[in-house]
C-alpha atoms as a PDB file:
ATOM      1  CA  UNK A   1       0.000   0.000   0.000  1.00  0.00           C
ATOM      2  CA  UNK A   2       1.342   3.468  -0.757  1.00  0.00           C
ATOM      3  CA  UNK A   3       2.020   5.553   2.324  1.00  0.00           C
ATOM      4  CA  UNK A   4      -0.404   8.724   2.501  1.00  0.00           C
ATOM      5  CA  UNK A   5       1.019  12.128   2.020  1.00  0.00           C
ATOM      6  CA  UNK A   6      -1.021  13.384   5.369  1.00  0.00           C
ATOM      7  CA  UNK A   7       1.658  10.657   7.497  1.00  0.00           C
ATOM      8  CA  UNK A   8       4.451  10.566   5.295  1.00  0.00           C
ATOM      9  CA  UNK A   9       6.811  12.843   7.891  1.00  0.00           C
ATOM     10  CA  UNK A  10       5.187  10.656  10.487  1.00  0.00           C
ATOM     11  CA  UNK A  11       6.181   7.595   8.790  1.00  0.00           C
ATOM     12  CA  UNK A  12       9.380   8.928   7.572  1.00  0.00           C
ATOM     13  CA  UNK A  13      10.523   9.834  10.882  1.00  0.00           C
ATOM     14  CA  UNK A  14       9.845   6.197  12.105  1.00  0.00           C
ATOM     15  CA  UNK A  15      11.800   4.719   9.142  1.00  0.00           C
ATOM     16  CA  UNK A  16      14.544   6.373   9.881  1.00  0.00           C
ATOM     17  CA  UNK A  17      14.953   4.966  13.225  1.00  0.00           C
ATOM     18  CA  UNK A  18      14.771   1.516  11.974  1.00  0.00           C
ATOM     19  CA  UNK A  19      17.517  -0.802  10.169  1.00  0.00           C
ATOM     20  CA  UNK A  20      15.834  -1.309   7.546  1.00  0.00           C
ATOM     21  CA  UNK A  21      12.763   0.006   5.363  1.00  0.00           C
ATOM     22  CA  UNK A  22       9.354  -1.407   6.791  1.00  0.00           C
ATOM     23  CA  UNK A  23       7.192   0.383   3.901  1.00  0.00           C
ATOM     24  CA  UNK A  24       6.413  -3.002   2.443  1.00  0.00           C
ATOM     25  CA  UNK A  25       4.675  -3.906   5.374  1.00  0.00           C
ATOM     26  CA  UNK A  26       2.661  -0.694   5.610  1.00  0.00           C
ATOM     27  CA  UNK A  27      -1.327  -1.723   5.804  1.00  0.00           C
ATOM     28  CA  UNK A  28      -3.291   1.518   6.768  1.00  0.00           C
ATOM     29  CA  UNK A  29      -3.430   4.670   8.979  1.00  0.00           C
ATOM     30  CA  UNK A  30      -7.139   4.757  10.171  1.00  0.00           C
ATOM     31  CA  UNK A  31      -8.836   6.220  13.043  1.00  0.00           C
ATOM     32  CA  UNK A  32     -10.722   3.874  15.563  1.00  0.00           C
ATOM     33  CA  UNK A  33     -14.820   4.473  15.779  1.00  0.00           C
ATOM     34  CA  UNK A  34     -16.632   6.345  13.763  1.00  0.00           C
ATOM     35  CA  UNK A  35     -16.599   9.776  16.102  1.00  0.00           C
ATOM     36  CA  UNK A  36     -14.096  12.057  16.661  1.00  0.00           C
ATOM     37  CA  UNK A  37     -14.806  11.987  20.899  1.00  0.00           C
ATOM     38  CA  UNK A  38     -14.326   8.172  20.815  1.00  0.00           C
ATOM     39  CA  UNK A  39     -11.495   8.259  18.430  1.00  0.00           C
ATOM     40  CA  UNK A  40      -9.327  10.157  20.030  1.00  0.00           C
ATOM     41  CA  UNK A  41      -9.898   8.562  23.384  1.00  0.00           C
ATOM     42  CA  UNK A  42      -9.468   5.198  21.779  1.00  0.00           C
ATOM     43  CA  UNK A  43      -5.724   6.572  20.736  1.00  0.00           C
ATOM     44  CA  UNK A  44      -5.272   7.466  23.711  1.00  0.00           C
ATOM     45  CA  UNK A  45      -6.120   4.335  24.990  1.00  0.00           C
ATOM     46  CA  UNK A  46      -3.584   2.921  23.125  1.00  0.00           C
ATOM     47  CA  UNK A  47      -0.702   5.377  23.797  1.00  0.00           C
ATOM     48  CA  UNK A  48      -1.037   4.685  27.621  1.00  0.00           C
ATOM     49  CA  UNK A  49      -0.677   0.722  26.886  1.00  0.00           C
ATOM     50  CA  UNK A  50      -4.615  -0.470  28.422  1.00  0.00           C
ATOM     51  CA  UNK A  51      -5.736  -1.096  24.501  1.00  0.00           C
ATOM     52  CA  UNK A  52      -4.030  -3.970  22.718  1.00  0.00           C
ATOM     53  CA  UNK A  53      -6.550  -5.001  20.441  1.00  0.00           C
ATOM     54  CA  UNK A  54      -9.212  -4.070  17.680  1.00  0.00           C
ATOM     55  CA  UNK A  55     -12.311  -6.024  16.384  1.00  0.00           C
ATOM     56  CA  UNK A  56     -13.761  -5.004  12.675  1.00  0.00           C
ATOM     57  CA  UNK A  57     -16.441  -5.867  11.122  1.00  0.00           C
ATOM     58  CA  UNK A  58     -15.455  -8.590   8.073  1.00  0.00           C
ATOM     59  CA  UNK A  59     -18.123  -7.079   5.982  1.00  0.00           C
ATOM     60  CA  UNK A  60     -16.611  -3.628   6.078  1.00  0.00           C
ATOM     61  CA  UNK A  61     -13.445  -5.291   5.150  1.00  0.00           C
ATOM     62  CA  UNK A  62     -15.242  -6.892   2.201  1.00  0.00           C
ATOM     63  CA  UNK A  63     -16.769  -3.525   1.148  1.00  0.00           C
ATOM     64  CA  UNK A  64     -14.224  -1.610   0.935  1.00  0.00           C
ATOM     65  CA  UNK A  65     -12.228  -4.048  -1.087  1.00  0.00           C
ATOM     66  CA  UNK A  66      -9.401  -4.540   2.075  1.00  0.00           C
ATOM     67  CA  UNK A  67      -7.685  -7.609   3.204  1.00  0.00           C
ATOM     68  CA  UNK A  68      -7.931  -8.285   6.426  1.00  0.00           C
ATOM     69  CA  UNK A  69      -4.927  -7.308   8.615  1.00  0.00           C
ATOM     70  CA  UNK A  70      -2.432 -10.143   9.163  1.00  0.00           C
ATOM     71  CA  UNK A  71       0.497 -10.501  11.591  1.00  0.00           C
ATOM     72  CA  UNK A  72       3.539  -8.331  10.843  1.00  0.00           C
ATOM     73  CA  UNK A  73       1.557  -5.803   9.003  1.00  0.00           C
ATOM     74  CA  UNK A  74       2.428  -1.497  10.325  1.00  0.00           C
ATOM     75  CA  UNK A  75      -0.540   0.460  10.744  1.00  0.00           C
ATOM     76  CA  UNK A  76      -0.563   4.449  12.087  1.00  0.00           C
ATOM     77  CA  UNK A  77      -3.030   5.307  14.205  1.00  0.00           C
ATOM     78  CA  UNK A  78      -4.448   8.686  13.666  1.00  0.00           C
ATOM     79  CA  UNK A  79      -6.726  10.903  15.883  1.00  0.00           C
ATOM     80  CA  UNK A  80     -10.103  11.493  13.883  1.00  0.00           C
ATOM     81  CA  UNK A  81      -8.480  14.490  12.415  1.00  0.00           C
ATOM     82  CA  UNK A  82      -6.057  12.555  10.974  1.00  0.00           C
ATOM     83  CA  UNK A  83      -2.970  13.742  13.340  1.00  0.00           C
ATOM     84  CA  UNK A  84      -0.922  10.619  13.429  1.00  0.00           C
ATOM     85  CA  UNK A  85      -0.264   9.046  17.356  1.00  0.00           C
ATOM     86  CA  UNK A  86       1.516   6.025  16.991  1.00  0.00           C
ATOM     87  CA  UNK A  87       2.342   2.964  14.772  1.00  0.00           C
ATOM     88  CA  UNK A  88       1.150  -0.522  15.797  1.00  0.00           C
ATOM     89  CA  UNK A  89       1.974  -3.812  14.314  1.00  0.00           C
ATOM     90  CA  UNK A  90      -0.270  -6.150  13.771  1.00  0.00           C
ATOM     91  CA  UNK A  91       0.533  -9.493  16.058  1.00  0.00           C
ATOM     92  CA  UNK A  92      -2.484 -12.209  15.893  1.00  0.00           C
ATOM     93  CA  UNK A  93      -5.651 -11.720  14.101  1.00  0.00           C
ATOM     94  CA  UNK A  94      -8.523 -14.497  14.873  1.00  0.00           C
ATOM     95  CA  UNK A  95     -11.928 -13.884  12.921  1.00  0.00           C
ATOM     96  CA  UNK A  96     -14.714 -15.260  14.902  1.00  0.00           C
ATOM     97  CA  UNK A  97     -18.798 -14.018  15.479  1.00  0.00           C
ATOM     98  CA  UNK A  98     -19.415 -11.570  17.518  1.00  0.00           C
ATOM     99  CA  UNK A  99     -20.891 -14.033  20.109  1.00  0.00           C
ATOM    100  CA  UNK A 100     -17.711 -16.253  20.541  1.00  0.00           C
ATOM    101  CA  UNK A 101     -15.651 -12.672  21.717  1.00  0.00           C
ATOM    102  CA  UNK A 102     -14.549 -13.389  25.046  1.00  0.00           C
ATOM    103  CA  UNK A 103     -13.791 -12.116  28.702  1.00  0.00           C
ATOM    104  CA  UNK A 104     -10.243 -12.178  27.931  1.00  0.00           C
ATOM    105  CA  UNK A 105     -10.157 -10.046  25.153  1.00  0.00           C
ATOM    106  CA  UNK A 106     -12.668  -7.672  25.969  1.00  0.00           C
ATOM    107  CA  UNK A 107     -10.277  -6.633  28.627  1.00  0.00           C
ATOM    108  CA  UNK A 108      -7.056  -6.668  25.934  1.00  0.00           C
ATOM    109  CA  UNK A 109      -8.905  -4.447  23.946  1.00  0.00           C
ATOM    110  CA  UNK A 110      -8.805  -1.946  27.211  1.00  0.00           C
ATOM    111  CA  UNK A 111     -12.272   0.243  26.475  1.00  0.00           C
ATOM    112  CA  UNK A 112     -14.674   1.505  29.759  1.00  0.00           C
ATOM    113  CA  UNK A 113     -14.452  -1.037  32.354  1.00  0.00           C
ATOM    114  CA  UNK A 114     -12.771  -3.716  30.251  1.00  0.00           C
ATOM    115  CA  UNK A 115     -15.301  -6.290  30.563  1.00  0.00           C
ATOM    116  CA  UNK A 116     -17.292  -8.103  27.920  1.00  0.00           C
ATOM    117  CA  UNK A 117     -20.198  -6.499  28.991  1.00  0.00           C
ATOM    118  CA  UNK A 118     -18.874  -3.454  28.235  1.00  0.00           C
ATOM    119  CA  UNK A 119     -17.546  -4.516  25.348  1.00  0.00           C
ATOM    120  CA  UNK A 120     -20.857  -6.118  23.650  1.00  0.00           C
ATOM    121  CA  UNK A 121     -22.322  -2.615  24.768  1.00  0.00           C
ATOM    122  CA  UNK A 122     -20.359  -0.311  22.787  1.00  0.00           C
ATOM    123  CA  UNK A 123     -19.611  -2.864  20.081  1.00  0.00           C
ATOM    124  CA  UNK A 124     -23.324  -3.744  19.232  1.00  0.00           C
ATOM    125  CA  UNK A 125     -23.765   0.039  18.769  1.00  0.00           C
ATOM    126  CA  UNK A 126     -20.719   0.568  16.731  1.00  0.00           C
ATOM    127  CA  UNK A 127     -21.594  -2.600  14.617  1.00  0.00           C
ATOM    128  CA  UNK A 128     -25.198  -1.767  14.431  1.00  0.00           C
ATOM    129  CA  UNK A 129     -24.497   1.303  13.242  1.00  0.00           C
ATOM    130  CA  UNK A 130     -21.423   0.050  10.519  1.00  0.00           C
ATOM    131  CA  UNK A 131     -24.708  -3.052   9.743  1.00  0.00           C
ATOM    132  CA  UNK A 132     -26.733  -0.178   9.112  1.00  0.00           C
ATOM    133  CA  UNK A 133     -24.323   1.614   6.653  1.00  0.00           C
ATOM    134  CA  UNK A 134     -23.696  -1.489   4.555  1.00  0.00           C
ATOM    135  CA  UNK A 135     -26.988  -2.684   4.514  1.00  0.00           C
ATOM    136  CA  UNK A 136     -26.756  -5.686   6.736  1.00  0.00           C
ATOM    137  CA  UNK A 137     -28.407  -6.519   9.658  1.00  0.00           C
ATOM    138  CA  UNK A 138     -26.366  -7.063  13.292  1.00  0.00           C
ATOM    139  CA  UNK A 139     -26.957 -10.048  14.769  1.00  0.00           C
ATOM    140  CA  UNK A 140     -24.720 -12.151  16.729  1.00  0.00           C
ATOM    141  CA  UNK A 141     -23.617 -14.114  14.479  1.00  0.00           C
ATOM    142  CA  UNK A 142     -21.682 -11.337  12.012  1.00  0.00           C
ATOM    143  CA  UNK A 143     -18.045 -12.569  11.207  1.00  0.00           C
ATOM    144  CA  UNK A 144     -15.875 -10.300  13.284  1.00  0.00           C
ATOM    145  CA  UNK A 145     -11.873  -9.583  12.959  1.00  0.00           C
ATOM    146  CA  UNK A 146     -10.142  -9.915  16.245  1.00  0.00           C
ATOM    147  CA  UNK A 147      -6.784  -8.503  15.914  1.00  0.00           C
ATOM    148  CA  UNK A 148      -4.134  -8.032  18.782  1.00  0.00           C
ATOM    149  CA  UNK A 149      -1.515  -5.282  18.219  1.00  0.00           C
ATOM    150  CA  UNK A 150       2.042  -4.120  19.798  1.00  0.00           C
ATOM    151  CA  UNK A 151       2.914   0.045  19.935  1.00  0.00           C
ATOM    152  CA  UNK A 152       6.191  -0.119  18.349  1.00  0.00           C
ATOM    153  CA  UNK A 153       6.753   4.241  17.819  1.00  0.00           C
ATOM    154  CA  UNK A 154       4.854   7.280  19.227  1.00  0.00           C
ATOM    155  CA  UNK A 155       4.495  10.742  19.220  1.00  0.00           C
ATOM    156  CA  UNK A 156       7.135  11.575  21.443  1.00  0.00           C
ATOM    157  CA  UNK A 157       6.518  15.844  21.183  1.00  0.00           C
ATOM    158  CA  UNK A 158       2.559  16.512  21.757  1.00  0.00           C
ATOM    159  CA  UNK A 159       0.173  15.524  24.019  1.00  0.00           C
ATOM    160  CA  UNK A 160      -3.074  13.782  22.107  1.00  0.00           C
ATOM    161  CA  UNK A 161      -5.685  16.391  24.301  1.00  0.00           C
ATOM    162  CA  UNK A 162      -5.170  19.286  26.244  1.00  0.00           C
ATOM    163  CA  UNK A 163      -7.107  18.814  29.247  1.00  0.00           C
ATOM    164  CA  UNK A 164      -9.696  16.532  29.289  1.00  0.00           C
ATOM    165  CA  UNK A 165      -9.446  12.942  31.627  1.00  0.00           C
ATOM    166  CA  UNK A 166     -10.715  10.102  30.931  1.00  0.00           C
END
C-alpha cells in the first residue's frame, strides 16, 4: 500500500529509526470508531498501553475491497483528524462471530471497564451502526476480525488532548 502524504513525515521519521525500510509492510493509517470523541480517546487508549486489540467488522473489510490485517503488518493510528499518534503492528488476528468474543479479550482491547459487557455494549452500537451503513443486519452471528496489536513508535513531542481525563 502506498504511504499517505497526510503521514508521510510521520512515517518517515519512524523509518529512519529503523535498520531497515518497513514500507512493504505498511497496511493503513485509520482512526478507531466512527466519532471524533471516541477516536481520540481510543488513541489514547492505546498510547497509555490499556488497549491492545481491535475487532472489525469482516463485511466492512469486504466492502471496501481490504484484506484483512495479518500478523507483521504497520498500521498508524491517527486521531479522527487525521494527526498521526503512533504505529502498531499487527501481532495475531482471529476472525470469529461476535458471540464467541470473550472475557479475555474484551479486557485486551482496554475500552470503559474492560469487561465483555462493556464490550458487547459499545460494540453492538458501533456494529449496528457500521450493519446499518452497509446494509446488513447485526446479529450475533456477524463474522468479526479480532486482531491483537504491539505500539512499536509514538508521538514523542505533543500531548493527544489538552485537558480533558478520561
Amino acid at each position: 500500500m502506498t504511504i499517505p502524504t497526510t503521514i508521510e513525515d510521520f512515517w518517515f521519521a519512524f523509518v529512519a529509526t529503523v535498520a531497515t525500510d518497513p514500507s512493504n509492510r505498511f497496511y493503513e493509517a485509520f482512526h478507531f470508531d466512527d466519532n471524533a470523541a471516541n477516536a481520540d480517546e481510543l488513541a489514547e487508549l492505546v498510547i497509555a498501553g490499556r488497549k491492545r486489540a481491535t475487532t472489525g467488522l469482516v463485511w466492512a473489510f469486504e466492502s471496501a475491497d481490504r484484506p484483512v490485517p495479518k500478523p507483521g503488518d504497520l498500521s498508524v493510528v491517527t486521531l479522527f483528524s487525521g494527526r498521526p499518534v503512533c504505529i502498531i503492528e499487527t501481532r495475531e488476528v482471529e476472525i470469529v462471530s461476535f458471540s464467541e468474543v470473550d472475557a479475555d479479550f474484551a479486557a485486551i482491547e482496554g475500552e470503559g471497564d474492560g469487561s465483555l459487557c462493556y464490550w458487547r455494549r459499545v460494540h453492538t452500537q458501533y456494529f449496528g451502526r457500521e450493519c446499518a451503513r452497509l446494509g446488513r443486519e447485526f446479529s450475533a452471528s456477524i463474522p468479526v476480525v479480532c486482531e491483537k496489536f504491539d505500539v512499536i513508535h509514538r508521538v514523542t513531542t505533543q500531548p493527544i488532548k489538552q485537558h480533558r481525563s478520561i
